[in-house]
Protein backbone atom coordinates (compact mmCIF):
# COMPACT_ATOMS: atom_id res chain seq x y z
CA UNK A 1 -127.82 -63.09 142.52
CA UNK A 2 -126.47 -59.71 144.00
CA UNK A 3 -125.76 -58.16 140.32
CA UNK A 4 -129.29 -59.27 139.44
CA UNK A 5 -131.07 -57.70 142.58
CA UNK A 6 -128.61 -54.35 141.43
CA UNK A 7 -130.24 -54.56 138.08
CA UNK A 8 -134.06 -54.91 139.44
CA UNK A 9 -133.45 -51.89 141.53
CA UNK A 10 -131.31 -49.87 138.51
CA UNK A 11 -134.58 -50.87 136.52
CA UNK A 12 -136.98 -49.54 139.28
CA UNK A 13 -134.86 -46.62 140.02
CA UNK A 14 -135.16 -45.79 136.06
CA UNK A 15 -138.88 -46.29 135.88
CA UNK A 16 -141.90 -43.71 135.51
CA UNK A 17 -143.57 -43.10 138.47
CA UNK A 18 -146.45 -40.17 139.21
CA UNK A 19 -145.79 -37.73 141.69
CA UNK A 20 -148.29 -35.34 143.02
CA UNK A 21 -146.50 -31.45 143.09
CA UNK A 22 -146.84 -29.96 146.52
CA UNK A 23 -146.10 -26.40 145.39
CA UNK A 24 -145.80 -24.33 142.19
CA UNK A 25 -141.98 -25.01 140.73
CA UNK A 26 -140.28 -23.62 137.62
CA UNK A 27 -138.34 -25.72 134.78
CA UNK A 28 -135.41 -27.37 136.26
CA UNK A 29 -132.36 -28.66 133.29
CA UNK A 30 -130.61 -32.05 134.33
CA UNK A 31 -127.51 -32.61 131.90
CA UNK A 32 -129.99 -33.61 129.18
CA UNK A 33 -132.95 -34.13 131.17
CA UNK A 34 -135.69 -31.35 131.74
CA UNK A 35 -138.32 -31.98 134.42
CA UNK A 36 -141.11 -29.75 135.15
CA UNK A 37 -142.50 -26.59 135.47
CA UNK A 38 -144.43 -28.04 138.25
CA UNK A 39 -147.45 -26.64 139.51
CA UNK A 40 -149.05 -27.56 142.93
CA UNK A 41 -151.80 -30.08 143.54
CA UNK A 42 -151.15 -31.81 139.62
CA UNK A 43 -149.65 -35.10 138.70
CA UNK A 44 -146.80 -35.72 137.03
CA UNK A 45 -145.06 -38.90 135.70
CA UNK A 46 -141.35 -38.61 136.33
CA UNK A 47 -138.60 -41.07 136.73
CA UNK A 48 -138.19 -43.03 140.39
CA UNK A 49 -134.82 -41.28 141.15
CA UNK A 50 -135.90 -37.79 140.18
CA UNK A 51 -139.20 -38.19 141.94
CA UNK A 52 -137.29 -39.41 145.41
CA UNK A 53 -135.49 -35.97 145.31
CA UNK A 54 -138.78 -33.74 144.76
CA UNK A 55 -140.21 -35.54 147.54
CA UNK A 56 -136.87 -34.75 149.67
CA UNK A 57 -136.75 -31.53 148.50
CA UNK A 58 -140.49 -31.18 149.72
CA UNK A 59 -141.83 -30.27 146.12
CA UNK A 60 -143.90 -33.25 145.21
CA UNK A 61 -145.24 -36.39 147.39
CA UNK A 62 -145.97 -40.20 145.94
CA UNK A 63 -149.03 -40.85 145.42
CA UNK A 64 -150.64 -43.06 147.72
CA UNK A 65 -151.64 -45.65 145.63
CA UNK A 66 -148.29 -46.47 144.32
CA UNK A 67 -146.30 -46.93 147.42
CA UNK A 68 -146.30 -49.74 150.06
CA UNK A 69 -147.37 -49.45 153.45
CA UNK A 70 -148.50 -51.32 156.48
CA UNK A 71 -151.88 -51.75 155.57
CA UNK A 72 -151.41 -53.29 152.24
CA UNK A 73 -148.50 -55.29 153.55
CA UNK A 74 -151.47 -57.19 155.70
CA UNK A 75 -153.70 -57.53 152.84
CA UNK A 76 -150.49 -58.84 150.54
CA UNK A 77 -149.72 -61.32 153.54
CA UNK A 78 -153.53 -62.32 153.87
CA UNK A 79 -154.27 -62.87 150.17
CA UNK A 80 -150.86 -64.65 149.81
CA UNK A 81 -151.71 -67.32 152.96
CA UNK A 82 -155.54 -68.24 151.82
CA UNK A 83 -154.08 -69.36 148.54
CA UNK A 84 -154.71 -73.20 147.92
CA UNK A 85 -151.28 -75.13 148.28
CA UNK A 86 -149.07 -74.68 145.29
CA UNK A 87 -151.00 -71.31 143.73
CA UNK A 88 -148.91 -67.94 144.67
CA UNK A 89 -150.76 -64.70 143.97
CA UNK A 90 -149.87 -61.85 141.90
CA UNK A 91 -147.89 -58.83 144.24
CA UNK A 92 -148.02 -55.66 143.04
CA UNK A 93 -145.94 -53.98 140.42
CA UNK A 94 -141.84 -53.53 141.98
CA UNK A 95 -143.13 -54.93 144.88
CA UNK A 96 -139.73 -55.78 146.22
CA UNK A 97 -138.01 -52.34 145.35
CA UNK A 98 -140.61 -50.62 147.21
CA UNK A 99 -141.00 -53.11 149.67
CA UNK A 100 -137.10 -52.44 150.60
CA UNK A 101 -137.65 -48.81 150.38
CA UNK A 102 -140.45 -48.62 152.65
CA UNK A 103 -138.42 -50.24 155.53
CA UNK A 104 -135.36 -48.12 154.93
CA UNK A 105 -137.55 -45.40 155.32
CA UNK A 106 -139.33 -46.37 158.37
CA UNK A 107 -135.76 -47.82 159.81
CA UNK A 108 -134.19 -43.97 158.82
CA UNK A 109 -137.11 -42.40 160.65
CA UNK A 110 -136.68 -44.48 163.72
CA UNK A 111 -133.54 -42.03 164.66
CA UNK A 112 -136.05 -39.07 164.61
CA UNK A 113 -138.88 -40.64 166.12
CA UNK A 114 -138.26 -44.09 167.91
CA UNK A 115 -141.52 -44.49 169.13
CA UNK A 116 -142.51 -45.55 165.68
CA UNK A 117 -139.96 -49.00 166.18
CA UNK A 118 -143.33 -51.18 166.92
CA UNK A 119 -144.10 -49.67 163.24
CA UNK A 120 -141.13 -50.54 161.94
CA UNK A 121 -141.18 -54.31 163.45
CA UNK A 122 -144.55 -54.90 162.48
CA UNK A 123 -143.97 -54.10 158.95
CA UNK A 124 -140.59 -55.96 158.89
CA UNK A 125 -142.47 -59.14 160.34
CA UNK A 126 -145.12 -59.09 157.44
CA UNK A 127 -142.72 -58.54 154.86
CA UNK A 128 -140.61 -61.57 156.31
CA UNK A 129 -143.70 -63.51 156.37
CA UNK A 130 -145.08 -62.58 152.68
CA UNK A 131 -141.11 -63.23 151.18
CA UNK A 132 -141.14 -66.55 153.07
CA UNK A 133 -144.55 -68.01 152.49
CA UNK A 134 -143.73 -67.03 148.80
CA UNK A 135 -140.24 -68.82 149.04
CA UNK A 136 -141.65 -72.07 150.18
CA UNK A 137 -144.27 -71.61 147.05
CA UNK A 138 -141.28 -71.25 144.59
CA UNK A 139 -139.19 -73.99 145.62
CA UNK A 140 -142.16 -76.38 145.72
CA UNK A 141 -142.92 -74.91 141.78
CA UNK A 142 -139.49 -75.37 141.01
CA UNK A 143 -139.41 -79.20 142.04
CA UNK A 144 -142.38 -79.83 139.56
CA UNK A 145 -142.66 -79.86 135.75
CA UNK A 146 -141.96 -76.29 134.27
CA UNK A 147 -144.52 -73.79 134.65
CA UNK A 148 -146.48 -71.98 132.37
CA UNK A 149 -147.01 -67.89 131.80
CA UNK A 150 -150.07 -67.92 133.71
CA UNK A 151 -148.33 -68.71 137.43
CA UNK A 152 -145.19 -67.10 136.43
CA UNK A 153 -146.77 -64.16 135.58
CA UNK A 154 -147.87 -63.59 139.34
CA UNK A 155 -144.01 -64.01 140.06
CA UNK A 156 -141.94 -60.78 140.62
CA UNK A 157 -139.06 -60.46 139.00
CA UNK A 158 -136.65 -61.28 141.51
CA UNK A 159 -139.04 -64.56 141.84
CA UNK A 160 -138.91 -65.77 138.86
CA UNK A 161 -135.00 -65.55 138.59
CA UNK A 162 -134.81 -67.54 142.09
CA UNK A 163 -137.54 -70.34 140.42
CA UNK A 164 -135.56 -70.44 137.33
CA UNK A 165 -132.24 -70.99 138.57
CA UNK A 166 -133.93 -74.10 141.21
CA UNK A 167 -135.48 -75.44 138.36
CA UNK A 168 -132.67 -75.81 136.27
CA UNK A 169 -130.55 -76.50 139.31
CA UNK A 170 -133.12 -79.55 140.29
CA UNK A 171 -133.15 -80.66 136.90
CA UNK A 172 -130.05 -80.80 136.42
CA UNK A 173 -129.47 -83.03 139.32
CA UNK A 174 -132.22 -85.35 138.46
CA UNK A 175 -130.74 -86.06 135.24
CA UNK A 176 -127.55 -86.95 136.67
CA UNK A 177 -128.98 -89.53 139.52
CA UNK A 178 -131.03 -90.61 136.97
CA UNK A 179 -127.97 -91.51 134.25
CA UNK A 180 -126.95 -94.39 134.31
CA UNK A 181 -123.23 -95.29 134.48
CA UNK A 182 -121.43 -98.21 133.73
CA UNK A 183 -117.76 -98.96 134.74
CA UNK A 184 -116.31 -100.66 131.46
């Protein structure tokens, strides 16, 4: 499960993402890789891991819409509790990378400026609510007959790996109290 949550985030990590350039920047050459010039208030699509150091090195910012904060945390954790029993919603795209990003951040910034821990605890308690209200969902999916694209589909991908492996798990075991054995 560990190598697969390594590959979600090596995926994420490796994906485009738009930045929005904070400041005029020339050309800069990666070993194969050239990225920019950059110049200030334009978007520009860029890898995950290259984007994370613009924004470090103060040259670029996320744009808002793409990142996860408190506020659409709540509206996640509302929209995923009015669902009728047994329907799961769809989360938005990486959810869970930038879900775990967004608390190491706030967590990091806590040593700079603690009074932001409510911040931090709030955010942690609707994230811990969302992943387990969606956990309950995908076990209860994964005791039932195999599901089709259309609820998968609102599964992330670290979801779908956990429901696939409790299906086959359940199944598995149903088959074998189901056999039936005789001693000859």
């Amino acid at each position: 499960m560990r190598l697969s949550m390594r590959r979600t985030d090596f995926r994420f990590e490796n994906s485009a993402i738009k930045v929005i350039a904070d400041r005029s920047y020339q050309e800069v050459k990666l070993s194969g890789l050239t990225v920019g010039p950059f110049e200030e208030g334009n978007e520009y699509e860029v890898y995950y891991w290259i984007a994370k150091e613009l924004v470090k090195a103060g040259l670029a910012h996320f744009r808002e819409e793409d990142g996860i904060d408190a506020t659409k945390l709540y509206k996640i954790q509302w929209k995923e509790r009015i669902q009728v029993a047994g329907q799961i919603s769809e989360l938005p795209e990486n959810f869970y990378p930038k879900l775990r990003r967004y608390l190491a951040n706030l967590k990091s910034e806590l040593k700079n400026e603690p009074e932001r821990l409510q911040e931090y605890e709030r955010a942690k308690h609707l994230a811990w609510d969302i992943v387990s209200s969606r956990m309950k969902k995908i076990v209860s999916l994964s005791t039932g007959p195999i599901q089709g694209e259309h609820v998968l589909g609102k599964m992330a991908q670290e979801e779908r790996l956990i429901y696939e492996r409790l299906s086959h798990i359940i199944q598995e075991w149903r088959e074998q109290i189901l056999e039936h054995h005789t001693e000859e």
